[in-house]
Protein backbone atom coordinates (compact mmCIF):
# COMPACT_ATOMS: atom_id res chain seq x y z
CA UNK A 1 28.45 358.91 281.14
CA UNK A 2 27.60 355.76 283.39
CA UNK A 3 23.19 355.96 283.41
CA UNK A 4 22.32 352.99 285.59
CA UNK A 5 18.23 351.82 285.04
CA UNK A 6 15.67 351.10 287.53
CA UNK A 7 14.14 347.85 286.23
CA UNK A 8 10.56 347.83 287.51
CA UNK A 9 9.18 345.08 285.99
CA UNK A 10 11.05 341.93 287.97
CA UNK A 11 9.67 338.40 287.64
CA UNK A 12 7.83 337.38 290.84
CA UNK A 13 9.27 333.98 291.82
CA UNK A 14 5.51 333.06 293.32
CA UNK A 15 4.39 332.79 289.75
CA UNK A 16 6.26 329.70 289.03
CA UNK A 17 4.25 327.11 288.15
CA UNK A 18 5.75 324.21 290.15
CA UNK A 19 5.50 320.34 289.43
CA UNK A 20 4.98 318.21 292.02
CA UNK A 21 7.53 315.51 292.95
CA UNK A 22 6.12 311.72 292.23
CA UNK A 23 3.76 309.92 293.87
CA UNK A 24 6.33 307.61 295.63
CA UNK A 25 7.95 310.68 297.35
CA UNK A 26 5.93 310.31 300.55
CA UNK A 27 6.39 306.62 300.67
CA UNK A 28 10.61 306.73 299.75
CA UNK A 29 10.91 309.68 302.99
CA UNK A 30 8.49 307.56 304.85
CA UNK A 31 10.72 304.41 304.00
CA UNK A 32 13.80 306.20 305.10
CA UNK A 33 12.51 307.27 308.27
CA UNK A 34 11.42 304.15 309.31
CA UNK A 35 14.94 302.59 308.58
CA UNK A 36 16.11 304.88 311.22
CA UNK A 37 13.08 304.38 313.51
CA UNK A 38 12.72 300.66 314.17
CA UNK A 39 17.17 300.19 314.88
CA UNK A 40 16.35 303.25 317.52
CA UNK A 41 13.26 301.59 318.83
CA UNK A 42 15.36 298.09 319.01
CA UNK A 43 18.39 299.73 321.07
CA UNK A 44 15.87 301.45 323.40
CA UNK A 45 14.04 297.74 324.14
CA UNK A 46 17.21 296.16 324.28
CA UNK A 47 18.56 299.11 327.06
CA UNK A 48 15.49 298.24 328.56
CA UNK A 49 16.09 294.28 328.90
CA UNK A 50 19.46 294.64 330.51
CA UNK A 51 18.83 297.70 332.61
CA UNK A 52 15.77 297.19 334.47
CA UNK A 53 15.96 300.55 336.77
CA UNK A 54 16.38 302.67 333.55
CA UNK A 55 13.32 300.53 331.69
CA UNK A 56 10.98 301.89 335.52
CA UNK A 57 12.15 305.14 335.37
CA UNK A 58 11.36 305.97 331.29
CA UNK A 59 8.69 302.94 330.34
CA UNK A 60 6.40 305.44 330.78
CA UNK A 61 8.15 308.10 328.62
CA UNK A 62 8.87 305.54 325.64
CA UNK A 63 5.31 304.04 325.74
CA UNK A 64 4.27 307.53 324.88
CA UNK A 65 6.57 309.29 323.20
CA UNK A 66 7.85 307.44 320.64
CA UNK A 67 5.07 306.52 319.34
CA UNK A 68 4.07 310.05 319.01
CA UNK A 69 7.37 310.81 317.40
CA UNK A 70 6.74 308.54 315.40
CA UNK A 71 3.36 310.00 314.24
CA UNK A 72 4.44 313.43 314.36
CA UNK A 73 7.49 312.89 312.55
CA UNK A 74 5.09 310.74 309.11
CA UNK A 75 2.75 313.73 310.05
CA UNK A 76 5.44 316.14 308.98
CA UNK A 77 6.99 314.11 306.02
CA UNK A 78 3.65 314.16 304.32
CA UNK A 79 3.07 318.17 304.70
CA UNK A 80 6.33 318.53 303.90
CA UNK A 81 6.77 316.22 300.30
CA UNK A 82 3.51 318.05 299.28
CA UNK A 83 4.81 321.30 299.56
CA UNK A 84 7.89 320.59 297.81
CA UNK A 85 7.64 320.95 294.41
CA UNK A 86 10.41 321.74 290.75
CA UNK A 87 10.03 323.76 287.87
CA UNK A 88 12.27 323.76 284.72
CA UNK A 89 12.56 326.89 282.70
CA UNK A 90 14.55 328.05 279.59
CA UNK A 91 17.16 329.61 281.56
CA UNK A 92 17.18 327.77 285.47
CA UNK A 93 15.63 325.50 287.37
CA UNK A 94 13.42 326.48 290.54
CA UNK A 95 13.05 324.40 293.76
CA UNK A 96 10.59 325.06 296.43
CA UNK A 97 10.74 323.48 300.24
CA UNK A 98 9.53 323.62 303.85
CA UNK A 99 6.65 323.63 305.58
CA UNK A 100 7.21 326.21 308.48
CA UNK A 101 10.57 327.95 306.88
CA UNK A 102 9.54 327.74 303.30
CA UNK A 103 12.98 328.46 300.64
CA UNK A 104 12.54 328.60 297.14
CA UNK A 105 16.15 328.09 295.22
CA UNK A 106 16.66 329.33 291.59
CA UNK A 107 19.68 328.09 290.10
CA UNK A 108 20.57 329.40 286.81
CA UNK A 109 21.74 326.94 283.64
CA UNK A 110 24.45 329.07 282.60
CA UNK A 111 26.01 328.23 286.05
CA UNK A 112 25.57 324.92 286.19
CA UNK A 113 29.02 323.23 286.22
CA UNK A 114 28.55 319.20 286.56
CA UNK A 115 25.43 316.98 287.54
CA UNK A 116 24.95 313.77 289.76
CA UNK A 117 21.69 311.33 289.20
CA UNK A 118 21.72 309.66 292.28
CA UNK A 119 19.45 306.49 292.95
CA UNK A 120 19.74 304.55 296.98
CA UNK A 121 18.39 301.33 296.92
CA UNK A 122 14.59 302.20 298.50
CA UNK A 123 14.90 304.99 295.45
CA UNK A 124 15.67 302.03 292.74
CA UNK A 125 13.16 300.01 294.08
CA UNK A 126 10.47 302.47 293.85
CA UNK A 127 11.63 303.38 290.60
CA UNK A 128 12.75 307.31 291.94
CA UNK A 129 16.20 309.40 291.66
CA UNK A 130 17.72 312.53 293.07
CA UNK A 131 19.32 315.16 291.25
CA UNK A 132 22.43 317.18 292.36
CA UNK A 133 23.36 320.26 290.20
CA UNK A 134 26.69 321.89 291.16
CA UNK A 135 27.88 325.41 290.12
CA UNK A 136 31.02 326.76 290.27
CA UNK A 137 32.94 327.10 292.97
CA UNK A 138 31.07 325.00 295.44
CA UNK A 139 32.21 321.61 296.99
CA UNK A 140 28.63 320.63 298.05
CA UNK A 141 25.75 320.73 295.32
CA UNK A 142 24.01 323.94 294.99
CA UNK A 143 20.55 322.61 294.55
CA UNK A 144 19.59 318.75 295.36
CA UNK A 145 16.13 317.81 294.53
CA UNK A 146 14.62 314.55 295.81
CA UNK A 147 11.96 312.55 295.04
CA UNK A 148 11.76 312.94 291.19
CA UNK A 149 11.16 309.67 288.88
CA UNK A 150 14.22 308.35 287.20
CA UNK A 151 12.97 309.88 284.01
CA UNK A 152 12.20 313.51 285.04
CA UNK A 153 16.01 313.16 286.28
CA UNK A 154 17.71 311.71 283.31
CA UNK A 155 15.30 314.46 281.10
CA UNK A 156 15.97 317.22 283.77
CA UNK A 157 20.13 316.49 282.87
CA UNK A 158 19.32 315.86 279.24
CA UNK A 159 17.87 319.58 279.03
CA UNK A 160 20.50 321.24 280.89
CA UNK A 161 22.95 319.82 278.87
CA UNK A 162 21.25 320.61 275.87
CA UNK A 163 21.23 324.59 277.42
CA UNK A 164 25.00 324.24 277.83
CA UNK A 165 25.87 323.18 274.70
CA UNK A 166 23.44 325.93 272.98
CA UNK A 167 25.23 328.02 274.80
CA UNK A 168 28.85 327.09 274.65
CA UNK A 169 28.28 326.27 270.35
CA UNK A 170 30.49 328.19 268.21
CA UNK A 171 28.55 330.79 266.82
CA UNK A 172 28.55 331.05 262.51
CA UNK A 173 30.09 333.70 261.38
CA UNK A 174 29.99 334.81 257.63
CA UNK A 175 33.48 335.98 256.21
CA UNK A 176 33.94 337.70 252.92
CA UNK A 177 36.20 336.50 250.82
């Protein structure tokens, strides 16, 4: 006879205890923003230069609003990165994000199909490294965590290939003979 229990005990995801990402976090998403700031703010003053009725009508507009864009948008990046935070665990690894939508993604080991250690060149210059773990069946990576040194990455694979091959290892089995 199928007897299907009520578990009533279930682990609270808010009582992970989270690491925070490095210290060059803020400055790499800063970095990154900025690389798509200042080509923006160039082809705005150069749309300016060679169209003089459109540089009247929004000078005002640009004056103000990008840089407050700009602000806003650092404003956000540093809420954001220190919200953000990883955890490792014997059997998954836990992301948290988001400052107004907050998401917290727990991926399981045992479901963790390939990895990708992935380093830009603002990340190899600061020294930082972002980690892709896939699952099965999924083109795009299941969890992508940003922001981590180089060494919490290449430990962070390390220990989740360790977990696979614990669990894939031929298990000893006594025979009589």
């Amino acid at each position: 006879m199928f007897n299907n229990q009520q578990i009533m005990d279930l682990p609270a995801h808010s009582a992970i205890s989270f690491k925070s990402l490095s210290d060059k976090a803020l400055l790499h998403t800063q970095l990154n923003w900025l690389t798509f700031y200042i080509p923006l703010i160039g082809v705005l003053i150069a749309v300016c230069y060679f169209n003089e009725a459109f540089a009247e009508s929004a000078q005002t507009y640009l004056l103000i609003g990008m840089p407050v864009l700009v602000a806003v948008s650092m404003l956000y990046n540093m809420v954001s990165i220190r919200l953000q935070g990883f955890a490792v665990r014997n059997h998954d690894i836990a992301f948290k994000k988001g400052v107004i939508w907050q998401q917290v993604t727990v991926l399981p080991l045992a479901r963790v199909q390939h990895m990708e250690i992935h380093q830009g060149p603002i990340e190899r210059k600061l020294s930082l490294a972002s980690i892709k773990l896939f699952s099965a069946g999924g083109v795009s990576a299941d969890l992508q965590i940003s922001g981590l040194t180089h060494d919490d990455c290449k430990n962070m694979r390390q220990f989740v290939q360790n977990y696979r091959q614990d669990d894939t290892a031929p298990q000893a089995v006594l025979v009589d003979e």
